[in-house]
Protein backbone atom coordinates (compact mmCIF):
# COMPACT_ATOMS: atom_id res chain seq x y z
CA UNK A 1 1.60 -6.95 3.69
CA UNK A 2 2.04 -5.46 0.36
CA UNK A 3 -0.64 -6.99 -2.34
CA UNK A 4 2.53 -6.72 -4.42
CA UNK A 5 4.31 -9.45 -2.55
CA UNK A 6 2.41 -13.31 -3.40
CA UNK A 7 2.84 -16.64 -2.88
CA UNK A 8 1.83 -19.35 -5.67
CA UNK A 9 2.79 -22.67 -5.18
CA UNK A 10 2.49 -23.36 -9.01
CA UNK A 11 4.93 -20.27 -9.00
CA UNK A 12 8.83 -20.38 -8.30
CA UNK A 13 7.55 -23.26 -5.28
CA UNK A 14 5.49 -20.91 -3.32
CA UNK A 15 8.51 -18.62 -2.91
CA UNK A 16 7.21 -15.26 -2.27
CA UNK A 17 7.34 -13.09 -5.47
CA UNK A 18 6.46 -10.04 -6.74
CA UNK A 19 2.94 -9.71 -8.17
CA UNK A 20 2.81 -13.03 -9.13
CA UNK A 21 5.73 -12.91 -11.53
CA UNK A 22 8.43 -15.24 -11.48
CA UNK A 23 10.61 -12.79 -9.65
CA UNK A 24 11.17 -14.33 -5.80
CA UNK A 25 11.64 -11.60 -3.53
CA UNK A 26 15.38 -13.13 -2.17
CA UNK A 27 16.46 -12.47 -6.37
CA UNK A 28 15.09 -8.72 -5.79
CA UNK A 29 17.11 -8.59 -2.11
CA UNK A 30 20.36 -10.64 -3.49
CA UNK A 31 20.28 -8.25 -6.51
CA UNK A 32 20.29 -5.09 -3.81
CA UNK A 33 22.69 -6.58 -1.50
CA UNK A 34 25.32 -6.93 -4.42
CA UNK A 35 25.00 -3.43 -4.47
CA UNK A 36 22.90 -3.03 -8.04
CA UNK A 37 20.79 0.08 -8.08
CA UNK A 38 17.26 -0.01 -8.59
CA UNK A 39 17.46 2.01 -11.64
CA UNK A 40 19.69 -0.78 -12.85
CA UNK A 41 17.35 -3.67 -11.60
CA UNK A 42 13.97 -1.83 -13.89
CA UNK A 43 16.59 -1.43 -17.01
CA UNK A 44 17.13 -5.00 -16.65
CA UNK A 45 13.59 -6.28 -15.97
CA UNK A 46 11.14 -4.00 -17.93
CA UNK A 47 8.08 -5.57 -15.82
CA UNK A 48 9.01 -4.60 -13.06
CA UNK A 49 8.36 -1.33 -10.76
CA UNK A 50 9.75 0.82 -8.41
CA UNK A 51 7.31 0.06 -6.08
CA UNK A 52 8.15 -3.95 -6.48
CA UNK A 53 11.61 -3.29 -5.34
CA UNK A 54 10.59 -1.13 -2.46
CA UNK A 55 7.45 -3.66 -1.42
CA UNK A 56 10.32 -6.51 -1.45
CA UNK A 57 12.54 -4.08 0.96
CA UNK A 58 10.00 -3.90 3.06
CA UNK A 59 8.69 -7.74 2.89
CA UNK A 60 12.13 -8.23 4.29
CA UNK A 61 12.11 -6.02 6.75
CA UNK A 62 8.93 -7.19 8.33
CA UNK A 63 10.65 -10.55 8.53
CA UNK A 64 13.47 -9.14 10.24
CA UNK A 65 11.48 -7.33 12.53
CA UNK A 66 11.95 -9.34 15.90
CA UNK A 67 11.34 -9.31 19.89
CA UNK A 68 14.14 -10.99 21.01
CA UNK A 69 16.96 -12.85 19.64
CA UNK A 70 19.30 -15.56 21.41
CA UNK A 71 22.31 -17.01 20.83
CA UNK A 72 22.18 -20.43 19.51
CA UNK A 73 24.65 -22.74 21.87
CA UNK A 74 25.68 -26.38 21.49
CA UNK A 75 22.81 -26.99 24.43
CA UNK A 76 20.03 -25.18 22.78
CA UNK A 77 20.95 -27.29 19.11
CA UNK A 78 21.01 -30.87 20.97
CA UNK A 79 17.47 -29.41 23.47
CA UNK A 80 15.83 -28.18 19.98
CA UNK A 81 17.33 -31.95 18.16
CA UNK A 82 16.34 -34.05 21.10
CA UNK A 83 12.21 -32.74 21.06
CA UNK A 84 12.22 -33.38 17.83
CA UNK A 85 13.27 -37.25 17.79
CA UNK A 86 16.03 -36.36 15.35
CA UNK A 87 18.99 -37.52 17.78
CA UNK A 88 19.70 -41.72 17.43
CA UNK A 89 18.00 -42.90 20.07
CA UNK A 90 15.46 -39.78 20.50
C-alpha cells in the first residue's frame, strides 16, 4: 500500500487518510464520485497532491479487489446472526 495512505487513531478515528492529514480517504472518493475534478479538489485543498488523490483511487480499488462475491439472502443474514448470538435466544 501507498506510504501516502495512514491510519492514526488520534487522527479522524483511525480512518485511513492521506499522509497523515486530516483528509479520510472516503472525503477524497465522495469528493470524486460527485463528479469534482482533481484539479478542483488541489484548488480547494492547497496541501494536498496529485499523487494523494490517485494513492486514495487506488486504496479503494485494492479494497474492491475481490475473489468471489455472493448474494446476501434472508438465510445467509439469520446463519451469519445466529453464530454470532445476536438472535433472542442465540
Amino acid at each position: 500500500m501507498s506510504n501516502r495512505i495512514t491510519s492514526d487513531p488520534t487522527i479522524c478515528h483511525g480512518k485511513p487518510c492521506i499522509r497523515g492529514l486530516r483528509y479520510p480517504v472516503e472525503s477524497v472518493l465522495e469528493w470524486m464520485a460527485s463528479g469534482m475534478p482533481i484539479e478542483e479538489i488541489l484548488a480547494d485543498h492547497a496541501d494536498l497532491e496529485r499523487d494523494d488523490i490517485l494513492a486514495a483511487l487506488a486504496y479503494a480499488a485494492r479494497l474492491a479487489n475481490v475473489n468471489r462475491v455472493e448474494p446476501l439472502t434472508a438465510l445467509n443474514s439469520w446463519l451469519m446472526l445466529s453464530c454470532r448470538g445476536s438472535l433472542p435466544g442465540g
